[in-house]
Protein backbone atom coordinates (compact mmCIF):
# COMPACT_ATOMS: atom_id res chain seq x y z
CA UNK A 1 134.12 86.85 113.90
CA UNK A 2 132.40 88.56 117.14
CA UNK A 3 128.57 87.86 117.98
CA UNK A 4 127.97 91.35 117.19
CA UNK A 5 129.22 91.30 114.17
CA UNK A 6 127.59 87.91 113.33
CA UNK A 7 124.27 89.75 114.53
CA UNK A 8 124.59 92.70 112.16
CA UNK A 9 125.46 90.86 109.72
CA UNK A 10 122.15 88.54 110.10
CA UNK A 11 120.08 92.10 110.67
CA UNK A 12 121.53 93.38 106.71
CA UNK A 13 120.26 89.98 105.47
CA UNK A 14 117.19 90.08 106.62
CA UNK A 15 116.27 94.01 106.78
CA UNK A 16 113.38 95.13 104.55
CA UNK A 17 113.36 98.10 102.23
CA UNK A 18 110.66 100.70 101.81
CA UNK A 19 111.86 101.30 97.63
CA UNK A 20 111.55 97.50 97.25
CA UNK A 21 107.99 97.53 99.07
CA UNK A 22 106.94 100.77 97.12
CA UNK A 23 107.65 98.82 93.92
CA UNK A 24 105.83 95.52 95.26
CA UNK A 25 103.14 98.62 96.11
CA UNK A 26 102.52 99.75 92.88
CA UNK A 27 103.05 96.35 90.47
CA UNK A 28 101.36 93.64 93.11
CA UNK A 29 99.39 96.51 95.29
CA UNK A 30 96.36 94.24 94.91
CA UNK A 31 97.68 90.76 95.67
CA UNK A 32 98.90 91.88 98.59
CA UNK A 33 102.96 91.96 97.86
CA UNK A 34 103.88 94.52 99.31
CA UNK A 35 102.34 93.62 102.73
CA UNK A 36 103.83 89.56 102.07
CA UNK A 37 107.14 91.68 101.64
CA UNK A 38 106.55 93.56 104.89
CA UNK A 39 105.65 89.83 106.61
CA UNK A 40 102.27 90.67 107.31
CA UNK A 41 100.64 87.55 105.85
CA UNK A 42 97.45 87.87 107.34
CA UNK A 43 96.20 91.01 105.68
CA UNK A 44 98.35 89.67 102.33
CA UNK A 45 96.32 86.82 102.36
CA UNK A 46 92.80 89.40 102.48
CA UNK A 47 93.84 91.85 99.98
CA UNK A 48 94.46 88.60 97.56
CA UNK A 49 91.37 87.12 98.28
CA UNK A 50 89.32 90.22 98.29
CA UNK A 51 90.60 91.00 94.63
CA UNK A 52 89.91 87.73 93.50
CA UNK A 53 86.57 87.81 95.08
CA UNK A 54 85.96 91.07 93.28
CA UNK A 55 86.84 90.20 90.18
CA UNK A 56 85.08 87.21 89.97
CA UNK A 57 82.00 89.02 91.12
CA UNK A 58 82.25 92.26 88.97
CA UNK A 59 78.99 90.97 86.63
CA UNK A 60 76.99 90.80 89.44
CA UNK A 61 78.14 94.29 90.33
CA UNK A 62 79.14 94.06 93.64
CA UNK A 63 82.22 93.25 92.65
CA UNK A 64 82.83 97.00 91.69
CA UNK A 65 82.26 97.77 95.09
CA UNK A 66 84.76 95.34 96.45
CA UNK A 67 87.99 95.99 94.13
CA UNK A 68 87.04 99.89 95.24
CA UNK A 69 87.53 98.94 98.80
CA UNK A 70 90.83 96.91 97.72
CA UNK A 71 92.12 99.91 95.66
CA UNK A 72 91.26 102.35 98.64
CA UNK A 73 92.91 99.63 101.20
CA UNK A 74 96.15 99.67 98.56
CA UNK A 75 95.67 103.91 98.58
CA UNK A 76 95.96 103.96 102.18
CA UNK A 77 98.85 101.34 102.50
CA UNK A 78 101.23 103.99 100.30
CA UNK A 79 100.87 105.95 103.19
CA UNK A 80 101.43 103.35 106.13
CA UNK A 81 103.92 101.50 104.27
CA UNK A 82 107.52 103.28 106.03
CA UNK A 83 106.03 102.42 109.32
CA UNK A 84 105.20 99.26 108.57
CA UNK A 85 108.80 98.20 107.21
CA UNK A 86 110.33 100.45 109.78
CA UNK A 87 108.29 98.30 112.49
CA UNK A 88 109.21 95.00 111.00
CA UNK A 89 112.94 96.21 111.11
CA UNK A 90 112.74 97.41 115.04
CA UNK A 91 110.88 94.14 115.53
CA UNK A 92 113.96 92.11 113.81
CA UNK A 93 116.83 94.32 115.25
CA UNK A 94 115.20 93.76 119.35
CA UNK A 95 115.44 90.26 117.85
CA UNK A 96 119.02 90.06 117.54
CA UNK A 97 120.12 92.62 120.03
């Protein structure tokens, strides 16, 4: 088998897909999933905490405020998520190339 071939092959394996991050999207928006998915652990790791931190907070009230800002955060990512699995796929193919 030719490196190239090897390469490609490695680059199907490990490609992301935008349906399987629109379904993490809509089932796991607010733990983050999708973004894990999209290997963006750092923001993952806020949305999770954020909803947590909301919902344990909700009889104080302020917790409202912060699974609104969560839920807007998860709005906006259904927008940004094909560039953000298109840039972790041009990030992995300049790895192999």
């Amino acid at each position: 088998m030719s490196e190239t071939a090897r390469e490609m092959m490695m680059y199907d394996a490990q490609k992301k897909s935008v349906g399987v991050a629109y379904l993490l999207w809509f089932f796991l928006g607010t733990l983050g999933g999708h973004r894990f998915y999209a290997g963006r652990t750092g923001t993952a790791i806020a949305q999770l905490l954020l909803t947590i931190v909301g919902a344990c907070t909700m009889f104080l009230g302020v917790g409202f405020f912060i699974v609104g800002c969560v839920g807007l955060w998860v709005l906006i990512d259904a927008f940004l998520l094909p560039g953000i699995i298109r840039s972790f796929n041009v990030t992995l193919a300049n790895r192999f190339a």
